[in-house]
C-alpha atoms as a PDB file:
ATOM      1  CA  UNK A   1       7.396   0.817   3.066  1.00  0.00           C
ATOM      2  CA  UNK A   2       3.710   1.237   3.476  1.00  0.00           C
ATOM      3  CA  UNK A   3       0.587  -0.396   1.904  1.00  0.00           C
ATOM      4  CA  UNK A   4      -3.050  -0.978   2.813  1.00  0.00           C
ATOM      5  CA  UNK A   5      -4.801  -4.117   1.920  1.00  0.00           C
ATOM      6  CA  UNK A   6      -7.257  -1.660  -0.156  1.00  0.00           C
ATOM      7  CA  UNK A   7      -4.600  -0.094  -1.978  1.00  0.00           C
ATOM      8  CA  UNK A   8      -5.076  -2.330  -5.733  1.00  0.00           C
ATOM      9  CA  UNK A   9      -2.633  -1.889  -8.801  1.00  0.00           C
ATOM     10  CA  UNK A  10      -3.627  -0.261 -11.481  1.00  0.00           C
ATOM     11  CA  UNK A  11      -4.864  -2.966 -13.224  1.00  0.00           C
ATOM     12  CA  UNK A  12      -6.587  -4.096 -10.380  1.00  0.00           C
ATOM     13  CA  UNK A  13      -4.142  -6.971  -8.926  1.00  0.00           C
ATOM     14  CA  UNK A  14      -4.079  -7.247  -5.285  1.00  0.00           C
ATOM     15  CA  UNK A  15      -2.216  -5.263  -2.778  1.00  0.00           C
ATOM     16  CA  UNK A  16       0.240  -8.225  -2.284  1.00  0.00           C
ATOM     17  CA  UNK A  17       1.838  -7.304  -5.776  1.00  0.00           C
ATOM     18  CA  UNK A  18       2.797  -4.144  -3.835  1.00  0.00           C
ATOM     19  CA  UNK A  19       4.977  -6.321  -1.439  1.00  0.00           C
ATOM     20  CA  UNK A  20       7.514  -7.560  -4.768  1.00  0.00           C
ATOM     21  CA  UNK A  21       9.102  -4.436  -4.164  1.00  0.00           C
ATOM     22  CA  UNK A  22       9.889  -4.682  -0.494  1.00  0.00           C
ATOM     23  CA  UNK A  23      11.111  -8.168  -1.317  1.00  0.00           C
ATOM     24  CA  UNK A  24      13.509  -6.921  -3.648  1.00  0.00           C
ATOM     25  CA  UNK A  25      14.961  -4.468  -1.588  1.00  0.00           C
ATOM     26  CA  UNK A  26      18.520  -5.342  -0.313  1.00  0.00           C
ATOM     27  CA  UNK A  27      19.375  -6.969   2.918  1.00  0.00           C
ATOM     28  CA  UNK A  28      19.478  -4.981   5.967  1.00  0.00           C
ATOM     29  CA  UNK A  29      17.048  -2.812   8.443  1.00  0.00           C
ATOM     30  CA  UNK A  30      14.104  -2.553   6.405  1.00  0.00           C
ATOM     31  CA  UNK A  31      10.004  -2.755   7.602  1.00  0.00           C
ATOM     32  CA  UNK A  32       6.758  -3.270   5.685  1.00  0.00           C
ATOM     33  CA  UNK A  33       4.084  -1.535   7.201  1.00  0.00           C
ATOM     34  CA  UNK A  34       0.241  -3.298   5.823  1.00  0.00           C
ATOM     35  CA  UNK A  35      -2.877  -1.209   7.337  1.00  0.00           C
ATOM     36  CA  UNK A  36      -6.293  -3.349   7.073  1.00  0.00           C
ATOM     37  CA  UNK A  37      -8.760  -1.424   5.205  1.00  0.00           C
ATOM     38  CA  UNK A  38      -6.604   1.512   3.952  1.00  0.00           C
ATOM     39  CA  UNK A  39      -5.739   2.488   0.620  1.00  0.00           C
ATOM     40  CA  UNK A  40      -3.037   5.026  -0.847  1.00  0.00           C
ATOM     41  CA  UNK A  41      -4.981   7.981  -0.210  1.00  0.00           C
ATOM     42  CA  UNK A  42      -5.488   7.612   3.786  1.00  0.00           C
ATOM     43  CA  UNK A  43      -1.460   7.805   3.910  1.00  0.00           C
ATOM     44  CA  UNK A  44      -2.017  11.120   1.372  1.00  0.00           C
ATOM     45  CA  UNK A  45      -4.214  12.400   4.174  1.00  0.00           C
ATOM     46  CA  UNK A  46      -7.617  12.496   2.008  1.00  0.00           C
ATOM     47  CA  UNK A  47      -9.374   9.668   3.973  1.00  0.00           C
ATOM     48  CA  UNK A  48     -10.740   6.802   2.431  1.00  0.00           C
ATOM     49  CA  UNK A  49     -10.136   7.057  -1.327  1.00  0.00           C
ATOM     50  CA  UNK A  50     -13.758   6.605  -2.432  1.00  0.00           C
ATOM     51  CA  UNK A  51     -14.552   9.973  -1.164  1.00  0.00           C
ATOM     52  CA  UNK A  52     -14.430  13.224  -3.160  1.00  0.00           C
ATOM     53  CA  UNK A  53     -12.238  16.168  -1.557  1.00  0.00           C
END
């Protein structure tokens, strides 16, 4: 899994919420990428997510 630490919930709660998931997952080889600065739409390939494409 992969997050960035701009990358909010909808209603605005911090990216950490987004590590629950991971955290539920079960046991085994599993990794939990977190890229400073980035939100969901630098992974989408549009950049930083306050731009307009």
């Amino acid at each position: 899994m992969v997050t960035g630490t701009r990358d909010t919930e909808l209603g605005g709660a911090s990216w950490v919420t987004r590590t629950e998931a991971f955290d539920n997952m079960p046991p085994g080889c599993k990794w939990l990428g977190v890229i400073e600065g980035a939100t969901h739409m630098h992974f989408a390939g549009r950049g930083d997510g306050s731009q307009q494409t």
